[in-house]
Structures are given as C-alpha cells and as structure tokens.
C-alpha atoms as a PDB file:
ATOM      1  CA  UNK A   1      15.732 102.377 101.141  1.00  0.00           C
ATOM      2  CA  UNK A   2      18.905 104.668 101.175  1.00  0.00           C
ATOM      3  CA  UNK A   3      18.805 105.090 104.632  1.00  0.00           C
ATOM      4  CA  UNK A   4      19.397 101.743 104.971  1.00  0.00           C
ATOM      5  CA  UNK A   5      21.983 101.145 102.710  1.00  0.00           C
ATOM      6  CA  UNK A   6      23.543 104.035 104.221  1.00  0.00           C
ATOM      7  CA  UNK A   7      23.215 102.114 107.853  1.00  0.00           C
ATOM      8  CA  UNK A   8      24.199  98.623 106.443  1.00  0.00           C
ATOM      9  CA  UNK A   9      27.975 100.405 104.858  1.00  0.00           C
ATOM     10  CA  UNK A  10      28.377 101.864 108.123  1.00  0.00           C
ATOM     11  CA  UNK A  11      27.455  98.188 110.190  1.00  0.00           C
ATOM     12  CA  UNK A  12      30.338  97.269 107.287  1.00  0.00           C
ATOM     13  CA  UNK A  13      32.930  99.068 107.684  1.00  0.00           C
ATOM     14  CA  UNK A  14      32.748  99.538 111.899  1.00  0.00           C
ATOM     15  CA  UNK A  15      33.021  95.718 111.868  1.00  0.00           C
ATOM     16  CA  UNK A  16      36.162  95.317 109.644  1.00  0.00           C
ATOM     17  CA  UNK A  17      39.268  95.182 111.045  1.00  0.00           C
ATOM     18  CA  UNK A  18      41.412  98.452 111.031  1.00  0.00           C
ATOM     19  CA  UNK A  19      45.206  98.147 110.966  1.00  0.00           C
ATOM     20  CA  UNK A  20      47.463 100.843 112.443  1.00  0.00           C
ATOM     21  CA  UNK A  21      49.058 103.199 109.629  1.00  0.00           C
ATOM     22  CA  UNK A  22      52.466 102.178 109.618  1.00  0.00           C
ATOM     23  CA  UNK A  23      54.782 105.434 109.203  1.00  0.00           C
ATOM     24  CA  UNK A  24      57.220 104.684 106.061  1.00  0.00           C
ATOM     25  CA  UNK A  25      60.457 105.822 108.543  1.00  0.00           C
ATOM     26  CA  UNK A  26      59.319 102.966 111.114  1.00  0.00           C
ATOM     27  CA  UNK A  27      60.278 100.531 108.403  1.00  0.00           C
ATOM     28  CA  UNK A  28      63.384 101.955 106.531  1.00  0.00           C
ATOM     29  CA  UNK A  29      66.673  99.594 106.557  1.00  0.00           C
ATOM     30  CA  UNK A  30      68.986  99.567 109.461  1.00  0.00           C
ATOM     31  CA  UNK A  31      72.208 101.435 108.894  1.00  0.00           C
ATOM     32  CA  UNK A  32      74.963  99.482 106.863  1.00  0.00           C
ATOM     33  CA  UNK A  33      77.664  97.979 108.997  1.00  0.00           C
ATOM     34  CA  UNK A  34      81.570  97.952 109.333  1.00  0.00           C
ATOM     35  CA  UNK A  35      81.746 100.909 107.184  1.00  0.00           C
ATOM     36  CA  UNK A  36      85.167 101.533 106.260  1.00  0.00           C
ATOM     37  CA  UNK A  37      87.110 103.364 103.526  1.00  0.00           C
ATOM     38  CA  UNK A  38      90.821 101.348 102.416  1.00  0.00           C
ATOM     39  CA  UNK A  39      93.434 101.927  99.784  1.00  0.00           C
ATOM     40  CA  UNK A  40      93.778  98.895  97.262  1.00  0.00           C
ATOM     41  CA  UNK A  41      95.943  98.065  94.030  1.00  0.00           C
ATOM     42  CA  UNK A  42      95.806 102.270  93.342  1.00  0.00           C
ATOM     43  CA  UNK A  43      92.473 102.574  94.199  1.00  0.00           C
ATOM     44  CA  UNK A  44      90.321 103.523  97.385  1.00  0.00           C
ATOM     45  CA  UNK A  45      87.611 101.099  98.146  1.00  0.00           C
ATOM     46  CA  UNK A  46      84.268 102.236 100.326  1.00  0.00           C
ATOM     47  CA  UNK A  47      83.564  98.932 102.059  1.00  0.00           C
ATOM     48  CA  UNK A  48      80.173  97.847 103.942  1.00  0.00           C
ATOM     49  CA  UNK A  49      78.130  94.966 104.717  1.00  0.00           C
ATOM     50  CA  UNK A  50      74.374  95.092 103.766  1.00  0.00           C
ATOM     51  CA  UNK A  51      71.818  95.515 106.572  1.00  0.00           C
ATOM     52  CA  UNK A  52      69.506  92.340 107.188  1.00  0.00           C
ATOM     53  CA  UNK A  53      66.949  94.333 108.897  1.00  0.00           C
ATOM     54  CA  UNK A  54      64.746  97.203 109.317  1.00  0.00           C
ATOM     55  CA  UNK A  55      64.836  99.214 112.168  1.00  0.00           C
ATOM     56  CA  UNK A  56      62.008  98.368 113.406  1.00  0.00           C
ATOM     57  CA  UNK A  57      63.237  94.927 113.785  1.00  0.00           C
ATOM     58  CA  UNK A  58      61.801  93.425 110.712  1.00  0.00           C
ATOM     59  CA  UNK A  59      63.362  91.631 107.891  1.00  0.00           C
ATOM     60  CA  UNK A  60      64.050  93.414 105.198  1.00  0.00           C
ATOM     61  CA  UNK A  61      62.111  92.451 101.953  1.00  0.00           C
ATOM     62  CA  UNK A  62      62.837  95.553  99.651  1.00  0.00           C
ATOM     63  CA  UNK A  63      65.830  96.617 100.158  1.00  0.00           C
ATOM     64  CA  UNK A  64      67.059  98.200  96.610  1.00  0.00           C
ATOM     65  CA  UNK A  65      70.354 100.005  97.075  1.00  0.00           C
ATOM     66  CA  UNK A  66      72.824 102.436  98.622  1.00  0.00           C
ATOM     67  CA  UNK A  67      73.781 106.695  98.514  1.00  0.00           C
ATOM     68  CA  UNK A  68      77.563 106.919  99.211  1.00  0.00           C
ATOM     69  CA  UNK A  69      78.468 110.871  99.581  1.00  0.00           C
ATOM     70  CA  UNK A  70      81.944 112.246 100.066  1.00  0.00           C
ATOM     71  CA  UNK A  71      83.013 115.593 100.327  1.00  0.00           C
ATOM     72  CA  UNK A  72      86.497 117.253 100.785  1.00  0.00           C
ATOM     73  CA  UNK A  73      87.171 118.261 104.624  1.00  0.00           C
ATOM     74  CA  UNK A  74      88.803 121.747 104.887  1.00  0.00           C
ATOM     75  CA  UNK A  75      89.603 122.287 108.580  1.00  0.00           C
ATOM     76  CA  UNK A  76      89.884 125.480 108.054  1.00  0.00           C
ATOM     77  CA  UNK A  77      86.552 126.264 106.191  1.00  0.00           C
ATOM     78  CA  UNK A  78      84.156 127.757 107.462  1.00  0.00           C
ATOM     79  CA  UNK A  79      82.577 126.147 110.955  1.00  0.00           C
ATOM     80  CA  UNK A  80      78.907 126.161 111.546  1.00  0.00           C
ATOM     81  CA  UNK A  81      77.864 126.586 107.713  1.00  0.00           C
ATOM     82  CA  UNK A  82      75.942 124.021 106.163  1.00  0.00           C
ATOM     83  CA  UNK A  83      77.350 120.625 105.154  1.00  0.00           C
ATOM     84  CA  UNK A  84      77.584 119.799 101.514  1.00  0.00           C
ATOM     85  CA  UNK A  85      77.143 116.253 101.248  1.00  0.00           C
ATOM     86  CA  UNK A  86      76.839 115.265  97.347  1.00  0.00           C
ATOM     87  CA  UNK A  87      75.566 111.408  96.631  1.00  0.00           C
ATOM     88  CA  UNK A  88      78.938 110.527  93.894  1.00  0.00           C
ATOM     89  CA  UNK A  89      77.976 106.929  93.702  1.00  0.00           C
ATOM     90  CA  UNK A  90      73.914 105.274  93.790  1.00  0.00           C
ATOM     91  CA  UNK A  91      74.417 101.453  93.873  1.00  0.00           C
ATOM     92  CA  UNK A  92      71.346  99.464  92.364  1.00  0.00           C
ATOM     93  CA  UNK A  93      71.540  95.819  94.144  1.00  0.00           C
ATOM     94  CA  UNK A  94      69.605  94.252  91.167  1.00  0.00           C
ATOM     95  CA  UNK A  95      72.212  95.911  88.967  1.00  0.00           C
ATOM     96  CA  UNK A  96      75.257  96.910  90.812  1.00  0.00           C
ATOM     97  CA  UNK A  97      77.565  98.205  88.274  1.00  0.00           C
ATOM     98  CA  UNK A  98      80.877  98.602  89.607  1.00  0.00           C
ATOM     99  CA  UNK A  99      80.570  97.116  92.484  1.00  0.00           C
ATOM    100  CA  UNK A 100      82.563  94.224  94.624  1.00  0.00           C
ATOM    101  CA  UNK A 101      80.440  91.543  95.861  1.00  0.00           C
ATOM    102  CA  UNK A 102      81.347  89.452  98.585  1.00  0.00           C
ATOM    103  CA  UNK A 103      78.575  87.908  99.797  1.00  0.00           C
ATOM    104  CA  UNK A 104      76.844  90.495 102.248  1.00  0.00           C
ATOM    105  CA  UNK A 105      80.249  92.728 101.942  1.00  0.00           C
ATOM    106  CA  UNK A 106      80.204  95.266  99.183  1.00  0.00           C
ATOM    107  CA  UNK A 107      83.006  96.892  97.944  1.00  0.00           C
ATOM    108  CA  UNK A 108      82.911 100.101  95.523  1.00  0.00           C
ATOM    109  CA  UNK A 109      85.810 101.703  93.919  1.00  0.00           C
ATOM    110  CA  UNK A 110      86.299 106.000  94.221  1.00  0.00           C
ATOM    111  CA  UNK A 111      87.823 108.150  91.588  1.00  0.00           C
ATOM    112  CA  UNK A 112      88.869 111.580  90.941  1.00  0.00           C
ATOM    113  CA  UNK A 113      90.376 111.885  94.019  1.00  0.00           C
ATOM    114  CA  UNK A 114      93.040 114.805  94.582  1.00  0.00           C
ATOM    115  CA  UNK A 115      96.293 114.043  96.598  1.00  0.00           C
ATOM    116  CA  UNK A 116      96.393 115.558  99.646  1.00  0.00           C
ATOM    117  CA  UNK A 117      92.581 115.790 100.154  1.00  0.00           C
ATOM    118  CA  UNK A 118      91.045 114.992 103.470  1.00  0.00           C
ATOM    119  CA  UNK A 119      87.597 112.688 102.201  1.00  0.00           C
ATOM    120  CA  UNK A 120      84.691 112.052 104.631  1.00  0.00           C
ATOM    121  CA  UNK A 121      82.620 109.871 103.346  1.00  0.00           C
ATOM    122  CA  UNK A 122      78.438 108.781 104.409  1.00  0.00           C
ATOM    123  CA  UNK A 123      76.053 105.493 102.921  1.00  0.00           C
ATOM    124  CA  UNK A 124      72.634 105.223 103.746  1.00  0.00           C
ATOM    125  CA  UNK A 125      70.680 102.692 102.392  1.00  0.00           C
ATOM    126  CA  UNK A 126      66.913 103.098 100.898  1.00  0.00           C
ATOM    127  CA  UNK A 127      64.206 101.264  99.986  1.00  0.00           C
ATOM    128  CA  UNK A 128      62.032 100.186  96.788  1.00  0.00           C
ATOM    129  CA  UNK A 129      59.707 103.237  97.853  1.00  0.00           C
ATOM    130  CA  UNK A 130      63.265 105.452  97.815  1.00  0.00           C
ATOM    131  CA  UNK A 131      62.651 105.995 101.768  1.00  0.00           C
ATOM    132  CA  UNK A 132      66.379 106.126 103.113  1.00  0.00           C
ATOM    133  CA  UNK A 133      67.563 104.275 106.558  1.00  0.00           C
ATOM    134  CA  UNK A 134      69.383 106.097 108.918  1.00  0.00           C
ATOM    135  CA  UNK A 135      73.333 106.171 108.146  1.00  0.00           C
ATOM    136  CA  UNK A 136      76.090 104.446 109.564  1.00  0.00           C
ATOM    137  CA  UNK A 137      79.113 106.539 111.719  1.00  0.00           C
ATOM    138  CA  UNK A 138      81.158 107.963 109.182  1.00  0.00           C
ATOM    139  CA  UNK A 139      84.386 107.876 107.768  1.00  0.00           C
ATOM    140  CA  UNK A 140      87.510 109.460 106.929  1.00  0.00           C
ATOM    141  CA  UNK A 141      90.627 108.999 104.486  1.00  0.00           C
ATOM    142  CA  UNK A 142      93.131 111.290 103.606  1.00  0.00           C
ATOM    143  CA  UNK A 143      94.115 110.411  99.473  1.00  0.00           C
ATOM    144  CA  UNK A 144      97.944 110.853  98.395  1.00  0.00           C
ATOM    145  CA  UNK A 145      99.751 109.714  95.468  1.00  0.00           C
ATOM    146  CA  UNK A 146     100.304 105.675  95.400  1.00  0.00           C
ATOM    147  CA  UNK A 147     103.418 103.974  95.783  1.00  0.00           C
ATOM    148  CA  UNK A 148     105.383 102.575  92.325  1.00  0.00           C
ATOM    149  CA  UNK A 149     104.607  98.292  92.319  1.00  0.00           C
ATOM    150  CA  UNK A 150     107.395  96.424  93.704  1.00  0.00           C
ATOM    151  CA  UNK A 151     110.064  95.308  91.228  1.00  0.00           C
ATOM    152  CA  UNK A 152     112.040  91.878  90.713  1.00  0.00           C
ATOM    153  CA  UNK A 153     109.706  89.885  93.283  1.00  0.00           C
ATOM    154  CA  UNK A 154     111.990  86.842  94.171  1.00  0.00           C
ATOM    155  CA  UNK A 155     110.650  83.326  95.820  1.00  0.00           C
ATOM    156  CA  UNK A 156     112.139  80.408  97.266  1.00  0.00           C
ATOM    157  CA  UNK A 157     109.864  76.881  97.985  1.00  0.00           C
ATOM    158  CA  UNK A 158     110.561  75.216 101.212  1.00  0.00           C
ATOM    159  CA  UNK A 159     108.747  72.528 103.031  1.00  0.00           C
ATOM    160  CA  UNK A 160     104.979  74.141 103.268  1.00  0.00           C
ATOM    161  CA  UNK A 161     106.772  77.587 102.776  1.00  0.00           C
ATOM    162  CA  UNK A 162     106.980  80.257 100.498  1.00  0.00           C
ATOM    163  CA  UNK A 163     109.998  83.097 100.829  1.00  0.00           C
ATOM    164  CA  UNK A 164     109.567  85.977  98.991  1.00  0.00           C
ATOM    165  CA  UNK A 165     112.170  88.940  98.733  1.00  0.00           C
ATOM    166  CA  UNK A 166     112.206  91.807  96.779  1.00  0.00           C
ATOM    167  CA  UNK A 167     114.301  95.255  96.574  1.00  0.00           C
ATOM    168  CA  UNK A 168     112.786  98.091  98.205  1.00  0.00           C
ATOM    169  CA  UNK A 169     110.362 100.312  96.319  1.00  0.00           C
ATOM    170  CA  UNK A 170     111.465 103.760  96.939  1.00  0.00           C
ATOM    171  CA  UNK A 171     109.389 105.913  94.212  1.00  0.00           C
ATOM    172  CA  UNK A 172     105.755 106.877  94.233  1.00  0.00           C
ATOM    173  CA  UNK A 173     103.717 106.275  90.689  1.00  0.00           C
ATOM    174  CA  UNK A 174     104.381 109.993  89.442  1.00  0.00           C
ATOM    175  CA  UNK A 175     108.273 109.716  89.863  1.00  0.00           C
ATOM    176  CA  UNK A 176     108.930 111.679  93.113  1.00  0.00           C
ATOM    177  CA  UNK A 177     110.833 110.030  95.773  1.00  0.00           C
ATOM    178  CA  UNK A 178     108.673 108.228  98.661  1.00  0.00           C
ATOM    179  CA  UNK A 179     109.060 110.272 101.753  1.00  0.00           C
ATOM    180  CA  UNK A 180     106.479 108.329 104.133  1.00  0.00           C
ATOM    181  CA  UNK A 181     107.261 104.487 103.755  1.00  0.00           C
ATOM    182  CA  UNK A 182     105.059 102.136 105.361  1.00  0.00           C
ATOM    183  CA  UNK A 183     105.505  98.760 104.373  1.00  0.00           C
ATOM    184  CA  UNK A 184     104.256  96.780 102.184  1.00  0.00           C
ATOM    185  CA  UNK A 185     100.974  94.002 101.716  1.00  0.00           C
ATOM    186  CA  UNK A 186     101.062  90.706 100.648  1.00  0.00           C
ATOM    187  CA  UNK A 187      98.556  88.835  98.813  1.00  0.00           C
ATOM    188  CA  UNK A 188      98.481  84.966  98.114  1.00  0.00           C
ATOM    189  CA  UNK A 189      95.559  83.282  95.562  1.00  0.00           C
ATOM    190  CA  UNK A 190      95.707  79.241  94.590  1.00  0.00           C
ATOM    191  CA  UNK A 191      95.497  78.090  91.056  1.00  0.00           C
ATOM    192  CA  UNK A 192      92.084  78.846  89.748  1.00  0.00           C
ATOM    193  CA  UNK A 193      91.256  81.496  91.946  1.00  0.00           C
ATOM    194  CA  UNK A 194      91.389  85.502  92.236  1.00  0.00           C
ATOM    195  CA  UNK A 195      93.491  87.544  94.639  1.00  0.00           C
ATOM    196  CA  UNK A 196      91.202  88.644  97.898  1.00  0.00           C
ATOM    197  CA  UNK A 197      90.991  92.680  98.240  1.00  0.00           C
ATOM    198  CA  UNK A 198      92.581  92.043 101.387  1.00  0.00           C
ATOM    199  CA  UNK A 199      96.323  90.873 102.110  1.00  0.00           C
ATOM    200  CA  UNK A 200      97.587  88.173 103.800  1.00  0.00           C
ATOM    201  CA  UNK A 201      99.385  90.041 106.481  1.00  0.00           C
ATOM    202  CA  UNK A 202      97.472  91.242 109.001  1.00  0.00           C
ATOM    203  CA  UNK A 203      99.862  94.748 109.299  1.00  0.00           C
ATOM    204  CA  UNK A 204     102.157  95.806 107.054  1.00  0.00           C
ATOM    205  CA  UNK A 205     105.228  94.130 106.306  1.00  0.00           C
ATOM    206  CA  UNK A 206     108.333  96.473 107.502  1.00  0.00           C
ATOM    207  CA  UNK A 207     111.152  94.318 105.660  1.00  0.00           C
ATOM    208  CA  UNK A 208     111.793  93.420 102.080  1.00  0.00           C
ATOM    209  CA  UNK A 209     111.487  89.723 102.693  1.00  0.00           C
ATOM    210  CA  UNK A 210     108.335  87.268 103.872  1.00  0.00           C
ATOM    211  CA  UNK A 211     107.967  84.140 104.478  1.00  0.00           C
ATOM    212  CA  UNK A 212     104.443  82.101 104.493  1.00  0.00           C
ATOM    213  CA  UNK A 213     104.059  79.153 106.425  1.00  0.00           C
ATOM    214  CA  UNK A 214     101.613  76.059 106.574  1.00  0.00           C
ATOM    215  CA  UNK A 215     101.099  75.867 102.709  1.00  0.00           C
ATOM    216  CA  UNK A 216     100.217  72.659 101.258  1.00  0.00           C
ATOM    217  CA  UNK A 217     103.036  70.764  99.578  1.00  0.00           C
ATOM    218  CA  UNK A 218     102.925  69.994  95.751  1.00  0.00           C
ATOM    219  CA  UNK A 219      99.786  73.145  95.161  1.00  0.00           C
ATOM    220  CA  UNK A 220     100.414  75.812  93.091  1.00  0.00           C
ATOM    221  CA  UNK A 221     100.470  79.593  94.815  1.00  0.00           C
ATOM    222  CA  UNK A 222     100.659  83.284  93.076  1.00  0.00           C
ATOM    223  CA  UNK A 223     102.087  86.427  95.003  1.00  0.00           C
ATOM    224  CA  UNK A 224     102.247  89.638  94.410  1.00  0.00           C
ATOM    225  CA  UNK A 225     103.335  92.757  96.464  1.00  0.00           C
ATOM    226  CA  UNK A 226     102.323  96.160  96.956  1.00  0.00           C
ATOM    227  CA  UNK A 227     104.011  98.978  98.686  1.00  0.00           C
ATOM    228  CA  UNK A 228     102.296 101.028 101.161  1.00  0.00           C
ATOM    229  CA  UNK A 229     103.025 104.880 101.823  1.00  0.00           C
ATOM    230  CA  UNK A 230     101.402 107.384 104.990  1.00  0.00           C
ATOM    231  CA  UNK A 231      99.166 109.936 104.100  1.00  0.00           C
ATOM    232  CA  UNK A 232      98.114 111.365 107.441  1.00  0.00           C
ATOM    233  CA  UNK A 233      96.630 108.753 109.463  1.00  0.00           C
ATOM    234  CA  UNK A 234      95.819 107.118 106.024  1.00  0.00           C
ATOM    235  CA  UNK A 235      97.905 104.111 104.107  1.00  0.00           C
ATOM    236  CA  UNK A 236      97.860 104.425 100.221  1.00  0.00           C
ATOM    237  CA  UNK A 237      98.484 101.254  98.487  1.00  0.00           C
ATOM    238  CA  UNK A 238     100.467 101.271  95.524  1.00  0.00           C
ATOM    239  CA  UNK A 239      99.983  98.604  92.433  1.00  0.00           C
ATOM    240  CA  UNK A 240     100.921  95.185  92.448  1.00  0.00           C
ATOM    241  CA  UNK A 241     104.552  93.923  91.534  1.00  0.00           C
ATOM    242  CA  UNK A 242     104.101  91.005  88.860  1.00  0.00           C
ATOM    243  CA  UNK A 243     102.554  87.850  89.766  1.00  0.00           C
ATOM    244  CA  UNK A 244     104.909  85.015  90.628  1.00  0.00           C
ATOM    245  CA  UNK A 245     104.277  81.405  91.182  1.00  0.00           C
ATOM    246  CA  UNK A 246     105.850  78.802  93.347  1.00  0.00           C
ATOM    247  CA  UNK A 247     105.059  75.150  94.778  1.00  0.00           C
ATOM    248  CA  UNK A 248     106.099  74.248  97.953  1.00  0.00           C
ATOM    249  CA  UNK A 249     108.073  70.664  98.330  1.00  0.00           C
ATOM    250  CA  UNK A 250     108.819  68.447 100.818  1.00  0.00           C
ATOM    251  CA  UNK A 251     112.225  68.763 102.202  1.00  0.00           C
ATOM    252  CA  UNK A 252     114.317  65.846 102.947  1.00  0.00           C
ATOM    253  CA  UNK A 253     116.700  64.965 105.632  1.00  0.00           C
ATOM    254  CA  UNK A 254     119.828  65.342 102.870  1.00  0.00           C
ATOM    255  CA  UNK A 255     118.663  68.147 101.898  1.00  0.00           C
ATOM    256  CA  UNK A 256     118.574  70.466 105.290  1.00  0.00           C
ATOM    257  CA  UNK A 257     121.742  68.418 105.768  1.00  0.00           C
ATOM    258  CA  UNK A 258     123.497  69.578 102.146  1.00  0.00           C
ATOM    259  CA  UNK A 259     121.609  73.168 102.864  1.00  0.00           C
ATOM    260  CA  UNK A 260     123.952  73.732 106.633  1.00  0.00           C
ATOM    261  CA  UNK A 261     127.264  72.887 104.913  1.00  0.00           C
END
C-alpha cells in the first residue's frame, strides 16, 4: 500500500506542469528616464519620468518607489577609493510626500545644499519585493547662492500681447553683489491655474524686457520673473518677483494711429 502511494505522488507530480524559476533581477523596473537635476524658485528639483516597464520587457505591475542618492564631488579626493553614495530621499508612490506629480514626470525638491558644492546625483527604482532596477546615467549640478527676485515687474496689454519690463536684479539672496548674471525666466499661468515648474522661455532672457505673443484677448494672465545666475556649468534660479496680472485687448485702428504721433 505505501509503495503505491509513493508511485501514484511521483505519476503526480512528473505530470504537472513545471514553470521556469524566474530570477527576481530578470523582472526589476527599467531605469527612470530623462533624469535631470534644475534650479527652481530657490530650490533644486531632481526630475524623472517613471518607467512603464520591466526590463525584461514586461509591464510593470508593482512598481512602489524610487532611491535618489547624492553625494558631494571633490575632484581632488581621492581617485580609485570607494564611492559613497547615501539614499537622502526614498519616494513611496502610494504616498509620495514631497513630491511633484506631473503625470508620469516626478519632481522632488533637495535641501541642505552648500554653495559652491559640486552634487552628483543617482535614482533607481525598486519594487514591492524592494528588488531595485538598474539606474539611469547620472547627473550633475553645481549649487551656489540664488539670485534676489526681481523688483517693480512692469506690464503693458497690447493686442494678444503682454510686455513686461523690469529693472535689473543685481544682488544675490544673501546681499553680495551678483558676479555671474545669466538672465532671467519667465513664467505665465491663466486665471484658475498654477505656475508650471518650467518657464515660458525656452533660454534665458538676456534683457530686462519681454514680450509674449499670441495670447487670447479679454483672458486674464499672471507673470512673474526670476533671475538666473552661473554656477559652473550650472544656472541657479533665484525667487519669483511678485505676481502681476494683465488682459490683453484688442487694438484699434485709432489707437496704433494716436500711439505713432
């Protein structure tokens, strides 16, 4: 009797099916993408868009959040010793304190940075079984002291256009004179809405004057300003000038007329 038992769990289990173990690395999320490090409002903002993927080509299905480490670069340290890459920030996705959502773009604010500090920063993502994916090419910012906000922004409606002046901002937020100037960033929200993270202008504005084109007549627009200064091959932005509002008009034949005399 127990031999045959025996026999019938072995007749069992050689006719089940057996499946391939899967190794847990074979099915870790792809590396983030368009990982990039940028200066906003005062702050510095580490900037990816979620994988959709494992990388084994699979959809991912428990994906559960990101490691972003930074450490300080000293070029002169010592070469060949071990890197010292601390995690500073662990972003939960089902509870992502702190973070900037945009869709699949997330955005997460640094602190206690040093001016003057070269920062390299890493972000790998991991799984619900804390298995980490492969990280994306890394990053570098150099952190200085932010400009001082713009002062007395000044606007002028026109026929679908805004012109904005304002004087030139020549301190940085701790008092000391602004030795690197490089331009400034615009940024344009509707009524009802929030200011993007990013400006307007696709480089920095050189002059202390703008003008925006193809707005829509008679709808309400906020802008605000903030100067830019170099930091190495880095741009610090400063903080925003105050907010101020204008609504373009329709321009009349008199008008342009009355304006050339």
């Amino acid at each position: 009797m127990l031999i045959a038992h025996c026999s019938l769990l072995l007749f069992i289990t050689a006719c089940g099916k057996k499946l391939s173990p899967v190794a847990p690395e074979s099915v870790v999320p792809e590396p983030v993408k368009e990982l990039k490090v940028v200066s906003r409002d005062s702050k510095l903002l580490i900037r990816f868009v979620k994988p959709s993927k494992n990388v084994d080509g699979s959809k991912i299905t428990d994906l559960a959040g990101f490691r972003i480490m930074r450490r300080g670069i000293d070029d002169k340290g010592c070469k060949g010793c071990p890197e010292k890459f601390p995690v500073v920030y662990d972003i939960d996705i089902s509870y992502p304190t702190g973070a900037i959502i945009e869709r699949e773009r997330i955005s997460y604010p640094d602190k206690d940075l040093t001016p003057g500090t070269r920062y390299e920063y890493k972000v790998v993502p991991y799984n619900k079984d804390g298995y980490e994916g492969p990280e994306a090419p890394r990053v570098t910012f150099t952190w200085g002291v932010p400009p001082d906000s713009p002062k007395s922004l000044a606007v002028k409606a026109g026929d679908k256009l805004a012109e904005l002046t304002w004087p030139p901002t020549e301190l940085l937020l701790d008092g000391s004179p602004m030795k690197e100037m490089a331009g400034y960033n615009i940024y344009r929200r509707e009524e009802g809405r929030k200011f993007p993270l990013d400006p307007i202008n696709p480089t920095p504005v050189r002059q202390t004057s703008f003008s925006d084109f193809g707005l829509t007549n008679g709808r309400t627009y906020h802008y605000t300003v903030r100067a830019l200064v170099q930091a190495n091959e880095s741009l610090v932005e400063g903080a925003s000038s105050d907010e101020i509002t204008v609504i373009p008009i329709e321009t009349t034949m008199e008008e342009l007329k009355g304006e050339g005399r």
